[in-house]
C-alpha atoms as a PDB file:
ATOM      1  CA  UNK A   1     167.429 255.397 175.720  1.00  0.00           C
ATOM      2  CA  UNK A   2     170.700 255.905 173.428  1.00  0.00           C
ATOM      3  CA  UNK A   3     168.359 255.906 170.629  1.00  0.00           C
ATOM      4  CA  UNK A   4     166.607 258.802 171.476  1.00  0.00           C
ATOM      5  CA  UNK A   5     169.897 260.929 171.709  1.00  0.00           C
ATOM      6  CA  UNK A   6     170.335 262.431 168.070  1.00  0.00           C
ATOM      7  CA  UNK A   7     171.520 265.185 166.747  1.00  0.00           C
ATOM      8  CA  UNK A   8     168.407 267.283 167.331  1.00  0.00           C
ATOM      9  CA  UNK A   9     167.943 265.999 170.813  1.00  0.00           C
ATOM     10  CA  UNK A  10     168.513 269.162 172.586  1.00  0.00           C
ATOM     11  CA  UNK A  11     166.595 270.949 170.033  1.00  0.00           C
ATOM     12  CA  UNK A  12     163.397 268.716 170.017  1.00  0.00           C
ATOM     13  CA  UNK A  13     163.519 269.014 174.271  1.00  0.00           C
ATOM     14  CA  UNK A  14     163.962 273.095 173.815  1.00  0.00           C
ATOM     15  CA  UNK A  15     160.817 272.457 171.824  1.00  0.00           C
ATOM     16  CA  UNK A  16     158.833 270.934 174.380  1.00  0.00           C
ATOM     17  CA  UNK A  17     160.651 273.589 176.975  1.00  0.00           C
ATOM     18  CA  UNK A  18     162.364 271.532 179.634  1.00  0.00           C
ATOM     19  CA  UNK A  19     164.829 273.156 181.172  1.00  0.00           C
ATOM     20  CA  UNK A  20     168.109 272.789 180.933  1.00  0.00           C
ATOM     21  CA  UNK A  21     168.867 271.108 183.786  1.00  0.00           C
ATOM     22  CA  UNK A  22     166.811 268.134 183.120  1.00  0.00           C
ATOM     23  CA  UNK A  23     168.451 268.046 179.154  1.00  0.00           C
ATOM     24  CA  UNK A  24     171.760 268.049 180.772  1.00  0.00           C
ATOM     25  CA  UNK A  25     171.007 265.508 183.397  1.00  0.00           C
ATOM     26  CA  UNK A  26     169.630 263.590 180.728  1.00  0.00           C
ATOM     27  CA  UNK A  27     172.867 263.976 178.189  1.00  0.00           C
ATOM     28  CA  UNK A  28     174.996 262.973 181.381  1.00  0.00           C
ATOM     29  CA  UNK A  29     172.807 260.039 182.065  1.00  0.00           C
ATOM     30  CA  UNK A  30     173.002 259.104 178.452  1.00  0.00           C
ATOM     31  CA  UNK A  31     177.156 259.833 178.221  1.00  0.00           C
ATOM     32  CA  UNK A  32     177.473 257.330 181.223  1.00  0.00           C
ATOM     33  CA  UNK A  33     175.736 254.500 179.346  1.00  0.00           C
ATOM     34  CA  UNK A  34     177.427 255.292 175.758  1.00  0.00           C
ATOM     35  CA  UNK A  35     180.794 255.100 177.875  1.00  0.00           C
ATOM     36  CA  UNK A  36     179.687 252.077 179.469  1.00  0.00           C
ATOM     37  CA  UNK A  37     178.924 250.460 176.039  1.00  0.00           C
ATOM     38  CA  UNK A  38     181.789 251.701 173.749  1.00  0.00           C
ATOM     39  CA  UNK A  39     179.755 253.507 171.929  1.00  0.00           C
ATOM     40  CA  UNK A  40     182.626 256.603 171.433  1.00  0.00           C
ATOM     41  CA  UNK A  41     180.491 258.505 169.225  1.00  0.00           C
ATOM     42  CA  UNK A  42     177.470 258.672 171.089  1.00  0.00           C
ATOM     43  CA  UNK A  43     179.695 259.900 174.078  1.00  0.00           C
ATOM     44  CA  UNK A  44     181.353 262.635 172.074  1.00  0.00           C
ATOM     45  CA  UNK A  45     177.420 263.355 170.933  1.00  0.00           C
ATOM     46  CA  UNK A  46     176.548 263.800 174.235  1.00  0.00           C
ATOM     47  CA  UNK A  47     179.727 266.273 175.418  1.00  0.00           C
ATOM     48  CA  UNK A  48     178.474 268.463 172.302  1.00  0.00           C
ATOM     49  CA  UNK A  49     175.146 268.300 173.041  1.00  0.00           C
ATOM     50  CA  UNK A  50     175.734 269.125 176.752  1.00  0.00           C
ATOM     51  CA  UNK A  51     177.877 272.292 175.823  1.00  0.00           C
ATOM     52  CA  UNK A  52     174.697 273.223 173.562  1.00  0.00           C
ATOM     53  CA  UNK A  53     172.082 273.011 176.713  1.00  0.00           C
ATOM     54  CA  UNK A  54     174.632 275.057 178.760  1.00  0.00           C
ATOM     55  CA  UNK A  55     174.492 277.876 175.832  1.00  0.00           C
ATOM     56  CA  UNK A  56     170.783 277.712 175.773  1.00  0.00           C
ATOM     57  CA  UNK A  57     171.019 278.506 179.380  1.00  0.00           C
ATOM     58  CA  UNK A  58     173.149 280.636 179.531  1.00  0.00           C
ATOM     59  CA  UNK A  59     171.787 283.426 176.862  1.00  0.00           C
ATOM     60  CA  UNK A  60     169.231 284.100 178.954  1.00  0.00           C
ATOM     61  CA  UNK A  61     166.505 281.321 177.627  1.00  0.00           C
ATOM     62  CA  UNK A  62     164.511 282.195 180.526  1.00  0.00           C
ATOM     63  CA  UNK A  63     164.040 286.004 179.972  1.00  0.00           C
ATOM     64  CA  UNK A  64     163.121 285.068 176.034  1.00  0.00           C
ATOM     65  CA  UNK A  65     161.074 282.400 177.070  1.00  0.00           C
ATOM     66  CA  UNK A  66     159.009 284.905 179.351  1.00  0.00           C
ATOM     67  CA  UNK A  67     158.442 287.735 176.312  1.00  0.00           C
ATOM     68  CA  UNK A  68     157.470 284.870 173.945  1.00  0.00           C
ATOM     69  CA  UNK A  69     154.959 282.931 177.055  1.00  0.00           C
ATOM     70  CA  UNK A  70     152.082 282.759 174.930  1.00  0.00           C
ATOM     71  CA  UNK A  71     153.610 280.676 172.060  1.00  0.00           C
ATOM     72  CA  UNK A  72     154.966 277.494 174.181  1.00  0.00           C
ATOM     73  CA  UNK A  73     151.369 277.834 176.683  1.00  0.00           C
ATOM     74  CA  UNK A  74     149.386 277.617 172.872  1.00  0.00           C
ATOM     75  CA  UNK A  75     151.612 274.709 171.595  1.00  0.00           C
ATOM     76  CA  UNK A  76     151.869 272.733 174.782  1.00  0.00           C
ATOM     77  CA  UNK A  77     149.267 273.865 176.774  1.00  0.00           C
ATOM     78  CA  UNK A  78     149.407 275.625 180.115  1.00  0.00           C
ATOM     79  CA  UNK A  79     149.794 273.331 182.569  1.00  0.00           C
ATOM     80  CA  UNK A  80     152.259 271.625 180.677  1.00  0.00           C
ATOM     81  CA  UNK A  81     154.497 274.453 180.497  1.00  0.00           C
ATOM     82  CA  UNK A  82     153.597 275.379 184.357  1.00  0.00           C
ATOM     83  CA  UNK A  83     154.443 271.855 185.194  1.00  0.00           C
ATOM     84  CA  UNK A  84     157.992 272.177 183.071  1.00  0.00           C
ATOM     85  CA  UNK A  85     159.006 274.994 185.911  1.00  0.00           C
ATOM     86  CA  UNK A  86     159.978 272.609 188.259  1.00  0.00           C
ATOM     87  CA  UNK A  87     162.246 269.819 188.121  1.00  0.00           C
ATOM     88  CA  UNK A  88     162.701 267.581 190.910  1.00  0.00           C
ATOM     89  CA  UNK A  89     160.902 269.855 193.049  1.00  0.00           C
ATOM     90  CA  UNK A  90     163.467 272.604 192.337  1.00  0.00           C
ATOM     91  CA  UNK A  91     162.972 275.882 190.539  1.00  0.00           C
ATOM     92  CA  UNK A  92     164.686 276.010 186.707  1.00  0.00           C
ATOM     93  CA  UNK A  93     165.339 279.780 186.486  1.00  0.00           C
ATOM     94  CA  UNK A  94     165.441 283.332 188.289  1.00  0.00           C
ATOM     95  CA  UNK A  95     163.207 283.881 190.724  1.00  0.00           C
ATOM     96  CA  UNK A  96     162.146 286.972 188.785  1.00  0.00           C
ATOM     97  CA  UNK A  97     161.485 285.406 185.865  1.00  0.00           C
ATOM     98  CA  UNK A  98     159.994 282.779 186.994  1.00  0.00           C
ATOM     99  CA  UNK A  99     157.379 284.905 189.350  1.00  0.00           C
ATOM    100  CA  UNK A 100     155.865 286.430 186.113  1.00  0.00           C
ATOM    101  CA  UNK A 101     156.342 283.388 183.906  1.00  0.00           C
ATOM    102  CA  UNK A 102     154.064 282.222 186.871  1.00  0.00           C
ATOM    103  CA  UNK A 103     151.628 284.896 186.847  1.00  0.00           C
ATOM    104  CA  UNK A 104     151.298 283.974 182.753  1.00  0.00           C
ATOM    105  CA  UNK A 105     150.807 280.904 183.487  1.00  0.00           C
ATOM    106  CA  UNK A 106     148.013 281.468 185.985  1.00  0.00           C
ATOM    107  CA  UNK A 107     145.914 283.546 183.976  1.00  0.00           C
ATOM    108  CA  UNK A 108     146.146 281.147 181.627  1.00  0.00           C
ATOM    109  CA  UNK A 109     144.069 278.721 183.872  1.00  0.00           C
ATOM    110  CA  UNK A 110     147.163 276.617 185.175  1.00  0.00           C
ATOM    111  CA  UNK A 111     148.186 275.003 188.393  1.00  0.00           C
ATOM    112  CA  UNK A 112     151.516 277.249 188.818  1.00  0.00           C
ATOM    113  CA  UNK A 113     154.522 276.773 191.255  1.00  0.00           C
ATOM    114  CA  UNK A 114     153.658 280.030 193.540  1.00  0.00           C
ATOM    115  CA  UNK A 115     155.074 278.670 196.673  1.00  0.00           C
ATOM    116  CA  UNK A 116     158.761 277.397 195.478  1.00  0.00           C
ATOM    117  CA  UNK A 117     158.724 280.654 193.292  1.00  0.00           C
ATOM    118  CA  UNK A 118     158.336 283.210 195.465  1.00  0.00           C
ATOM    119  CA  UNK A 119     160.366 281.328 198.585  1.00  0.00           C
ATOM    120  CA  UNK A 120     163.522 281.229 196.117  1.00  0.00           C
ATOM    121  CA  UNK A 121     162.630 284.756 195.399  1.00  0.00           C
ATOM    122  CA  UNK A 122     162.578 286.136 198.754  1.00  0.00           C
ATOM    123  CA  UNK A 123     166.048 284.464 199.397  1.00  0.00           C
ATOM    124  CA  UNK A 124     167.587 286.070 196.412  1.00  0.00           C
ATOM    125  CA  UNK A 125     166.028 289.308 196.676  1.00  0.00           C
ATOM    126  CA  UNK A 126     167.742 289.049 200.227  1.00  0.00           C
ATOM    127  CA  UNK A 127     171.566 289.386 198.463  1.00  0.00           C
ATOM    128  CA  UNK A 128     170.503 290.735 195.092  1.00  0.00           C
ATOM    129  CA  UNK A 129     171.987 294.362 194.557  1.00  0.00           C
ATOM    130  CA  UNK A 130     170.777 294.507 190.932  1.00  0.00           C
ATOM    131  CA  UNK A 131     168.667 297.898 189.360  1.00  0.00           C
ATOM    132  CA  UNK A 132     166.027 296.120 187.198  1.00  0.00           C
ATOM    133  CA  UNK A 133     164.394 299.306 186.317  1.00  0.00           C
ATOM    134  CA  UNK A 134     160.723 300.589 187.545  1.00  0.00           C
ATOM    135  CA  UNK A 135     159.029 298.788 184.877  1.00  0.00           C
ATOM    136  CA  UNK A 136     160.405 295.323 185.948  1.00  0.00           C
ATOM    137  CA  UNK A 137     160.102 295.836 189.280  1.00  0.00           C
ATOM    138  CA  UNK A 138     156.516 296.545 188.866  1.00  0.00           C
ATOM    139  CA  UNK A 139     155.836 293.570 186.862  1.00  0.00           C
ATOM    140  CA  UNK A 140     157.357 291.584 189.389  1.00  0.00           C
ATOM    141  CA  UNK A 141     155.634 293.060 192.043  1.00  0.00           C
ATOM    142  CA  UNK A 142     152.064 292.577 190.339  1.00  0.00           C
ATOM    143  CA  UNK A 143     153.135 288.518 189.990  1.00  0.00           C
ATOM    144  CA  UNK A 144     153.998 288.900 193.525  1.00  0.00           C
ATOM    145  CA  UNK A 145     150.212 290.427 194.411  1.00  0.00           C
ATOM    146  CA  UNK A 146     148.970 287.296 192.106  1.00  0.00           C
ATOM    147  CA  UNK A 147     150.375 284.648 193.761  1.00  0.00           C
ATOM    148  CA  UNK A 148     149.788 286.055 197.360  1.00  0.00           C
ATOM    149  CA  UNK A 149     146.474 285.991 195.992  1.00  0.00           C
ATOM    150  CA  UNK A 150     146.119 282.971 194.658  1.00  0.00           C
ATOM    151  CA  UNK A 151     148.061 280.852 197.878  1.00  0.00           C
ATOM    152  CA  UNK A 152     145.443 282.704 199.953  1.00  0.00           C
ATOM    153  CA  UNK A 153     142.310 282.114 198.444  1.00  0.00           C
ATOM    154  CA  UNK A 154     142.407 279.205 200.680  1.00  0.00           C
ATOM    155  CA  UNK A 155     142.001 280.949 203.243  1.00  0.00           C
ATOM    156  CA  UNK A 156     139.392 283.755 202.102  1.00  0.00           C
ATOM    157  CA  UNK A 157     137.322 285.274 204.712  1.00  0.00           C
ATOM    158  CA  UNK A 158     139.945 284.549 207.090  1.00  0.00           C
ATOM    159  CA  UNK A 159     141.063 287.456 209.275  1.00  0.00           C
ATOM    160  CA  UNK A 160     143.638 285.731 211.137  1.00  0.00           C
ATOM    161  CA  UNK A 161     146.573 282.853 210.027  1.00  0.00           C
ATOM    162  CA  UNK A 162     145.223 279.434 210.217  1.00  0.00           C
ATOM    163  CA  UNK A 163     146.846 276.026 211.625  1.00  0.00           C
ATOM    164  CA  UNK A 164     149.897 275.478 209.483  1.00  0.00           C
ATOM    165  CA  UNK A 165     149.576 278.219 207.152  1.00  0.00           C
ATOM    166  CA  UNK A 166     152.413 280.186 206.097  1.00  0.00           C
ATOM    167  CA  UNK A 167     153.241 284.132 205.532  1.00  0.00           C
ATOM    168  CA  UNK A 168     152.664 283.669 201.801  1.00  0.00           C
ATOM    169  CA  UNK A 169     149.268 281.908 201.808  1.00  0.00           C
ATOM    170  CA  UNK A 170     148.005 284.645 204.911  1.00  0.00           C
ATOM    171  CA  UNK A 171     145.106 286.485 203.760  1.00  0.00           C
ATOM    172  CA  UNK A 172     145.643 289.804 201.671  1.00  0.00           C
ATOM    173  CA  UNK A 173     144.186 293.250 202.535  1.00  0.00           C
ATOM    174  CA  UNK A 174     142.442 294.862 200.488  1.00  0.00           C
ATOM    175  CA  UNK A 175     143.145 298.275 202.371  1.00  0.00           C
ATOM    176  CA  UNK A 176     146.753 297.493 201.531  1.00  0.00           C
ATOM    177  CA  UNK A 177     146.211 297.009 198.289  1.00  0.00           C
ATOM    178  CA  UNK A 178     144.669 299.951 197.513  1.00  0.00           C
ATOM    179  CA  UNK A 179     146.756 302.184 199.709  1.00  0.00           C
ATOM    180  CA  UNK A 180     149.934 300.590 197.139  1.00  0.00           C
ATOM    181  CA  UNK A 181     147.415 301.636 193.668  1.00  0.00           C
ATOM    182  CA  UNK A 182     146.714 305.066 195.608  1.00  0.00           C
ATOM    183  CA  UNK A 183     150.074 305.911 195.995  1.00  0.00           C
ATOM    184  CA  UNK A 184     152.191 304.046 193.090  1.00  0.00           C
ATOM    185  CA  UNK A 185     149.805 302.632 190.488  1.00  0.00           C
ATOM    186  CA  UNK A 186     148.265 304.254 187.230  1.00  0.00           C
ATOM    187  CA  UNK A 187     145.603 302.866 185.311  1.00  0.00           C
ATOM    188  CA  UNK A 188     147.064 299.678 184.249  1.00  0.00           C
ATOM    189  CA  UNK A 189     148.372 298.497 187.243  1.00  0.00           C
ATOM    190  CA  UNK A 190     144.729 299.014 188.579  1.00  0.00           C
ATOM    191  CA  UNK A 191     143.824 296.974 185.451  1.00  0.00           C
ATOM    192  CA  UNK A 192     146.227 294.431 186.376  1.00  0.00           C
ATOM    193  CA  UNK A 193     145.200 294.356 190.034  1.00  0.00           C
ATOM    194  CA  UNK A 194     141.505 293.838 189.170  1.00  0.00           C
ATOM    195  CA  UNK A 195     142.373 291.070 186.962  1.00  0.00           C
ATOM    196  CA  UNK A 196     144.169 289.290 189.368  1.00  0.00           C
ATOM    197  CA  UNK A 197     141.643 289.670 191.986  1.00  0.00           C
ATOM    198  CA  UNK A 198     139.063 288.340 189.362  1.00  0.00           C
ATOM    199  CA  UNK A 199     141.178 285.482 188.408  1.00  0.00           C
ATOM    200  CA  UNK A 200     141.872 284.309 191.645  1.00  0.00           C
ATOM    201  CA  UNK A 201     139.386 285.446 195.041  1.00  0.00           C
ATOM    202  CA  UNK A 202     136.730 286.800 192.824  1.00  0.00           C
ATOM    203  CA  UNK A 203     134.273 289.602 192.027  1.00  0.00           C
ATOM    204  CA  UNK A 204     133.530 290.244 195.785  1.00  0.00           C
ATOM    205  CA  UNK A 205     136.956 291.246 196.056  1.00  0.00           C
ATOM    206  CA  UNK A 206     136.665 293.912 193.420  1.00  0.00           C
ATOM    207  CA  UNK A 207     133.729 295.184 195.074  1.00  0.00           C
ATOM    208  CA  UNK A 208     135.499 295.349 198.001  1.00  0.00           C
ATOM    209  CA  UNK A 209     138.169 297.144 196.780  1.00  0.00           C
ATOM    210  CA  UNK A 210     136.939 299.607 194.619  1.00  0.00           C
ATOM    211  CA  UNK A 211     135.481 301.817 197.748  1.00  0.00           C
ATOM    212  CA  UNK A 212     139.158 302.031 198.969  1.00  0.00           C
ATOM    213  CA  UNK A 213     140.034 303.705 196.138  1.00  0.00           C
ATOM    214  CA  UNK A 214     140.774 307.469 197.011  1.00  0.00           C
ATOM    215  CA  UNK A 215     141.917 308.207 193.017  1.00  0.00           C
ATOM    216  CA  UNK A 216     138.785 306.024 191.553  1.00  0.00           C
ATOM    217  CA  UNK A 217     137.380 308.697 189.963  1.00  0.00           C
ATOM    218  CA  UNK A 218     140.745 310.338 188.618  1.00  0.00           C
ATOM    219  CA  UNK A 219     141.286 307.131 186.633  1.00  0.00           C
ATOM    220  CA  UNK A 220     137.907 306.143 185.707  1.00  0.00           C
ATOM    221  CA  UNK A 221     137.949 310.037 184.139  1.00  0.00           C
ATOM    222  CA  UNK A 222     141.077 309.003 182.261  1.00  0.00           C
ATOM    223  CA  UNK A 223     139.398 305.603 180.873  1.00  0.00           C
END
């Protein structure tokens, strides 16, 4: 393992975008056994490496990470990076971020973490006093609407909560949905809505939808 711990180590495993919990876990694991062996250098390495993963995560990798999405999913692949948001079953960044670094992710054709995403987000939504601005909030609130989606296409055609399944992964209305567009969308929220109802329950959905809409024609006239 010592081998593998150069001078580019954190730089290569940026690269391949695991967090930074798993680089430091791995610089610790890696300080332990230099320290073990003598090897003095290595373990000052490691201390300097460590401090480097801790200022990759603290500037905000997570937030640049999210604007830039589509360069890591077209080097690594999708599910690679959707498989990178976890580690050890735990979440590796805010639950904001990590909703619509989801909701990339997704309609990009991957497995993603819905479930551990939005849980951690409801319980720091639940203390968080923050103003993110309307535009953020509405991009986390369309990730939201995609991964309620997408936990409850299990259950499509369902009118009622099954055995076992949970709040997030109940079925969606569509007369909720398009009372929300009706009230606080604009054309490319409703874009982003039909997308996600394409990507994830399907075109009866749309068709289903569309009726509900009382300001269909308004933005069809604007298209």
């Amino acid at each position: 393992m010592l081998s593998h711990i150069g001078r580019d180590f954190v730089a290569r495993a940026v690269s391949a975008a695991f967090p930074a919990s798993a680089i430091r876990d791995n610089l610790a694991t890696g300080l332990r056994c230099a320290a073990r062996s003598g090897n003095w250098p290595l373990v000052v390495r490691c201390v300097e490496l460590a401090r480097a993963a801790q200022t990759y995560e603290g500037e905000r990798f997570d937030s640049v990470l999210l604007d830039f999405a589509d360069v890591p999913i077209a080097l690594l692949g999708a599910q690679t990076m959707a498989d990178r948001l976890l580690y050890d079953g735990r979440t590796v960044m805010p639950a904001r971020v990590g909703l619509q670094m989801c909701a990339a992710l997704d309609a990009a054709g991957a497995v993603a973490p819905w479930g551990e995403y939005m849980t951690a987000f409801q319980h720091e939504d639940e203390s968080d006093n923050t103003s993110y601005g309307e535009d953020s909030d509405r991009a986390v609130s369309l990730a939201w609407l995609r991964g309620r989606l997408r936990l409850s296409a299990a259950y499509r055609g369902t009118e009622e909560e099954g055995p076992g399944q949970d709040k997030l992964s109940a079925p969606v209305s569509l007369d909720t949905i398009a009372q929300r567009l009706d009230e606080h969308g604009d054309q490319s929220v409703a874009d982003a809505v039909v997308k996600a109802l394409l990507d994830t329950v399907g075109t009866d959905a749309v068709t289903g939808l569309l009726p509900r809409l009382l300001r269909l024609n308004s933005w069809c006239r604007k298209g």
